[in-house]
Protein backbone atom coordinates (compact mmCIF):
# COMPACT_ATOMS: atom_id res chain seq x y z
CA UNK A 1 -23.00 15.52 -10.39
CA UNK A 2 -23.84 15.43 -14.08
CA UNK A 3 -20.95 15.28 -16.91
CA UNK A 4 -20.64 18.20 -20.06
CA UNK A 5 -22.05 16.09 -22.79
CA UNK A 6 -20.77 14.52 -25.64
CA UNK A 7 -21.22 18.06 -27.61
CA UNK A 8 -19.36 20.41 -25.35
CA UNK A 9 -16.42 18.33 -26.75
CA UNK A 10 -17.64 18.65 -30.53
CA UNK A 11 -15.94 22.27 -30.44
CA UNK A 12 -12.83 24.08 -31.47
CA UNK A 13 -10.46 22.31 -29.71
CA UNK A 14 -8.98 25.76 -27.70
CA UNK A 15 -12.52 26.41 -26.46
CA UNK A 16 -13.08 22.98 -24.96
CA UNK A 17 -9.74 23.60 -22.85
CA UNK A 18 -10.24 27.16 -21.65
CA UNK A 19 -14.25 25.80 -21.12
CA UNK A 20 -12.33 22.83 -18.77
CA UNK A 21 -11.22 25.08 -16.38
CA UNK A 22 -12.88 24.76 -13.43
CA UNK A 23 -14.92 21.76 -14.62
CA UNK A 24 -14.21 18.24 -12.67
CA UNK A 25 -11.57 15.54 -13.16
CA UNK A 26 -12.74 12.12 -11.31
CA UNK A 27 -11.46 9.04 -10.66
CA UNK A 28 -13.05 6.25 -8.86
CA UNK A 29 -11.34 3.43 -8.20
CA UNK A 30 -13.32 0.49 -6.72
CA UNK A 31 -11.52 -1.70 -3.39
CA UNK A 32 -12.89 -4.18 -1.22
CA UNK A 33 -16.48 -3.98 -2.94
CA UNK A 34 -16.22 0.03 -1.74
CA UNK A 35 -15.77 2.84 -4.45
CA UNK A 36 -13.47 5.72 -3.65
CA UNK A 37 -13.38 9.40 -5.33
CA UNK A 38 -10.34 11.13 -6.09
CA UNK A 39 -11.43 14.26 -7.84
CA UNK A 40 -9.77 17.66 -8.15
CA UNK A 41 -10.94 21.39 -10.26
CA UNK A 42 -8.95 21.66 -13.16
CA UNK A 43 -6.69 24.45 -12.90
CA UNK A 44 -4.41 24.07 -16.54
CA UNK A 45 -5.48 22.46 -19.74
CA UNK A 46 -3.80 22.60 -23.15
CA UNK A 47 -5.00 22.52 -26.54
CA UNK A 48 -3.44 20.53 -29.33
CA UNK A 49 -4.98 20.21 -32.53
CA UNK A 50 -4.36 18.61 -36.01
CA UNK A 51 -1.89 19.04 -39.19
CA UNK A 52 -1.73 22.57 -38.59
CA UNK A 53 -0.50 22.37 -34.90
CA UNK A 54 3.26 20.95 -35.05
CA UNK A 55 3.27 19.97 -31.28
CA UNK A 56 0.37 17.82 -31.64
CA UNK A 57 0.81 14.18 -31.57
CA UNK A 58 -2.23 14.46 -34.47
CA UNK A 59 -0.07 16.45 -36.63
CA UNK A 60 1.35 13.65 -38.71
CA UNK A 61 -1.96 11.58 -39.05
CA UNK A 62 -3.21 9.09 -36.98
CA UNK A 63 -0.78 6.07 -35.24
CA UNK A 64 -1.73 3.26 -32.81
CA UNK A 65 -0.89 5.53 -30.43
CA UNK A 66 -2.38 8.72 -30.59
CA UNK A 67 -5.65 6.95 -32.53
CA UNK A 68 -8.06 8.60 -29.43
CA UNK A 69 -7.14 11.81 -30.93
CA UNK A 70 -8.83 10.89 -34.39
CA UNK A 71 -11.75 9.23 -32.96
CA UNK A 72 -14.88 9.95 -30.82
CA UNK A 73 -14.80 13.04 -28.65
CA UNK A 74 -14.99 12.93 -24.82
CA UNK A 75 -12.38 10.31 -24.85
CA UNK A 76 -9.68 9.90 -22.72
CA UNK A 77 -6.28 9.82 -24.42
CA UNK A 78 -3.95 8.68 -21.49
CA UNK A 79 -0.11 8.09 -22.82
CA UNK A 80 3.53 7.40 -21.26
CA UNK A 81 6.18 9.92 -21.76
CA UNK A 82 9.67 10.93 -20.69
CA UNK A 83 10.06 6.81 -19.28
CA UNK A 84 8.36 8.01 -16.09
CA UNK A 85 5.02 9.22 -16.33
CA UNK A 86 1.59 9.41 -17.95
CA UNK A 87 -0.16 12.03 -19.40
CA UNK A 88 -4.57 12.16 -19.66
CA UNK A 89 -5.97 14.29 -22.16
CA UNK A 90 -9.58 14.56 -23.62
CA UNK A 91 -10.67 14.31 -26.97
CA UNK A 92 -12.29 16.94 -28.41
CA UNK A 93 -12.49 19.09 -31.76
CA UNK A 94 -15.10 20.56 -33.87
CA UNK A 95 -16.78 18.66 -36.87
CA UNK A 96 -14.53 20.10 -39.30
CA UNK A 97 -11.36 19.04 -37.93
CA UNK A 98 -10.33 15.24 -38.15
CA UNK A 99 -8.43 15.34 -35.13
CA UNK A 100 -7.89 17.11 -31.19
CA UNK A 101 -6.94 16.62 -27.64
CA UNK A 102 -6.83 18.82 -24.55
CA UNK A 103 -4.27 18.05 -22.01
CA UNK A 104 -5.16 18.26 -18.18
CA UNK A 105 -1.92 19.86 -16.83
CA UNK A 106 -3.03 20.84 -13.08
CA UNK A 107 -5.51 19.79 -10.71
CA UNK A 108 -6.70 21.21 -7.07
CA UNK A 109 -7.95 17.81 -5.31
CA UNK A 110 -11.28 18.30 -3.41
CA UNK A 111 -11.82 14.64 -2.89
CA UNK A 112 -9.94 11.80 -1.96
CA UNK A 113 -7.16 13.53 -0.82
CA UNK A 114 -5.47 11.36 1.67
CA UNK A 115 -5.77 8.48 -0.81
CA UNK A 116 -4.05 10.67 -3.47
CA UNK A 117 -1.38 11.46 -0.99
CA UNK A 118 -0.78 7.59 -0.94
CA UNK A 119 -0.53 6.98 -4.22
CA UNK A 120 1.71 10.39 -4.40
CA UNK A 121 3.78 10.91 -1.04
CA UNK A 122 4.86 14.52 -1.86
CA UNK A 123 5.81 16.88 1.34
CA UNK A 124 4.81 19.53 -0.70
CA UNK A 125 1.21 19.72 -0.56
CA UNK A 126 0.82 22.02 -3.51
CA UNK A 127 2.98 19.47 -5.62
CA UNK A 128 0.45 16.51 -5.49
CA UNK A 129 -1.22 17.40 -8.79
CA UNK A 130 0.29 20.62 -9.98
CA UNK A 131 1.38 19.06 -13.20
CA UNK A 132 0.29 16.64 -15.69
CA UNK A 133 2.68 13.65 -14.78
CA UNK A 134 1.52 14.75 -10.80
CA UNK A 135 -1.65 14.56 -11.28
CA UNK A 136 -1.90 11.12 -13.06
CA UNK A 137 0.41 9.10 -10.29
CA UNK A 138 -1.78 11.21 -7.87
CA UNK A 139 -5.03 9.61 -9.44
CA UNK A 140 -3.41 6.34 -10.52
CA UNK A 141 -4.46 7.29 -13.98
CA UNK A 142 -2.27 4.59 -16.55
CA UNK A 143 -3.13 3.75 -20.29
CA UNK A 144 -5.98 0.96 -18.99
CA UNK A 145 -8.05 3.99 -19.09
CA UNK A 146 -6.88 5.01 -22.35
CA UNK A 147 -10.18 5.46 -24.64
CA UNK A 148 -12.48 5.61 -21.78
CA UNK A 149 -15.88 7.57 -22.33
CA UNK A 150 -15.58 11.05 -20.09
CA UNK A 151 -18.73 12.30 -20.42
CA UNK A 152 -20.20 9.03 -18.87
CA UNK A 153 -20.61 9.53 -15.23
CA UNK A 154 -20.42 5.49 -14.64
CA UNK A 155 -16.92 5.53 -16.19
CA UNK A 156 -13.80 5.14 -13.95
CA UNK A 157 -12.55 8.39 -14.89
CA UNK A 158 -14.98 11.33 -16.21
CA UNK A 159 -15.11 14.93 -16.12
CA UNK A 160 -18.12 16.82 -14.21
CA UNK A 161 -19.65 20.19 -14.21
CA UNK A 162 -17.99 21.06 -10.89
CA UNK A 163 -19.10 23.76 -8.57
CA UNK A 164 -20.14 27.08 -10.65
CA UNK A 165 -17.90 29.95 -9.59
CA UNK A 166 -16.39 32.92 -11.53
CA UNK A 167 -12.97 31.98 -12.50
CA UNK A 168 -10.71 34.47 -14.16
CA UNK A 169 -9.13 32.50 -16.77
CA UNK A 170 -6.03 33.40 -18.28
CA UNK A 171 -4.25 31.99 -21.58
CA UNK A 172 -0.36 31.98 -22.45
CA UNK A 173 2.04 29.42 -24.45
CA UNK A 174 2.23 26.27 -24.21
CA UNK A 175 4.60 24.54 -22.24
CA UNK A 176 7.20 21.62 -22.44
CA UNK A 177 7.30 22.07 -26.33
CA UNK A 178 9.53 23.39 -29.05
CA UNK A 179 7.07 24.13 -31.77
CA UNK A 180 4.00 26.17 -32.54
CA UNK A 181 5.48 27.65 -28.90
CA UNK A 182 4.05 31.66 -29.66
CA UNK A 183 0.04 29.98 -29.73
CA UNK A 184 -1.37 30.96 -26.96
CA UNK A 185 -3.42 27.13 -26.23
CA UNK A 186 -2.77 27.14 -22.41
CA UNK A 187 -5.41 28.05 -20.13
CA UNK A 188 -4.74 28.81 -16.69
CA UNK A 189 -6.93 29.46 -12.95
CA UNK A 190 -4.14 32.28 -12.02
CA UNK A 191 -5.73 32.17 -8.51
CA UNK A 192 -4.78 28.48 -7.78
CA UNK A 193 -1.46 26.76 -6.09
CA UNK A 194 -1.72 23.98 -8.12
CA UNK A 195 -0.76 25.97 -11.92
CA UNK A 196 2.52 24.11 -13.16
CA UNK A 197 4.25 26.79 -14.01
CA UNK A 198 3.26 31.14 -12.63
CA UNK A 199 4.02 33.66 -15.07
CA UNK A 200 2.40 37.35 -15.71
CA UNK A 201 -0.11 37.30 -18.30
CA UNK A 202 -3.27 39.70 -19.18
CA UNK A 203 -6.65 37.94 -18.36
CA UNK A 204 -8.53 37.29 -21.66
């Protein structure tokens, strides 16, 4: 299946992540000369932007580490947070704005499963990927494939078109933050299992 191209990603940074939902997050990961797919619909993105978004890493300028943020879109920006866990985000922003990232915060796997359930032994079967630190053990996503071109099908983890359906996407606060916490940058599948976090919110 064929990946958004390098321009869907050369956007406002809010309209890449509610346009995410429902695209595809892939991972292949190659064994024993075989290559395996683990690949679920992204149910929850977030949006962080530049100077004028205090809970983005981007806010202060660039740093060695959040220097994905600053540079080509489509990238994957793939971090370690809280001592425990990674985080994968994609670049993306429009021309006007130095820097962006959207965060992939949920996931409904569609392929690969029992290999994620390896990687992520969870008896919970609606907490393998429901969250962004979930869904990275889940896909044994680590900062190797930090900077790693997304829109390149061939790459070891990309994002694809998925399967075209009507999703009714809805938007509310971000999470796990304590700025900027009123913009409404989260984008949500309310119809999926695998959403982080359930509240009620008004369909935009």
């Amino acid at each position: 299946m064929s990946c958004p191209p390098i321009s869907f990603y050369r956007r406002p940074t809010e309209v890449v992540a509610r346009d995410l939902v429902g695209k595809k997050l892939v991972r292949t990961i190659r064994e024993n000369g075989r290559i395996f797919r683990l690949a679920g619909t992204i149910v929850e993105t977030e949006a962080y932007g530049y100077s004028d978004d205090p809970a983005s890493h981007a806010c202060m300028g660039p740093t060695a580490r959040n220097r994905v943020m600053f540079g080509d879109v489509g990238r994957a920006y793939v971090y370690f947070t809280y001592g425990n866990h990674f985080c994968v985000n994609v670049s993306a922003r429009s021309s006007t704005i130095e820097a962006g990232a959207v965060l992939i915060r949920g996931l409904e796997p569609v392929e690969g499963i029992e290999i994620m359930k390896k990687l992520r032994p969870v008896d919970d079967a609606f907490s393998l990927t429901s969250g962004p630190g979930k869904l990275t053990q889940a896909l044994n996503i680590s900062s190797a494939l930090n900077g790693v071109d997304m829109t390149n099908p061939e790459s070891e983890l990309h994002i694809e078109f998925g399967i075209s359906k009507s999703i009714r996407i809805m938007a509310t606060p971000r999470i796990g933050i304590t700025r900027a916490v009123d913009r409404k940058w989260r984008f949500v599948d309310p119809a999926s299992p695998y959403v982080s976090r359930r509240i009620q919110i008004k369909a935009i």
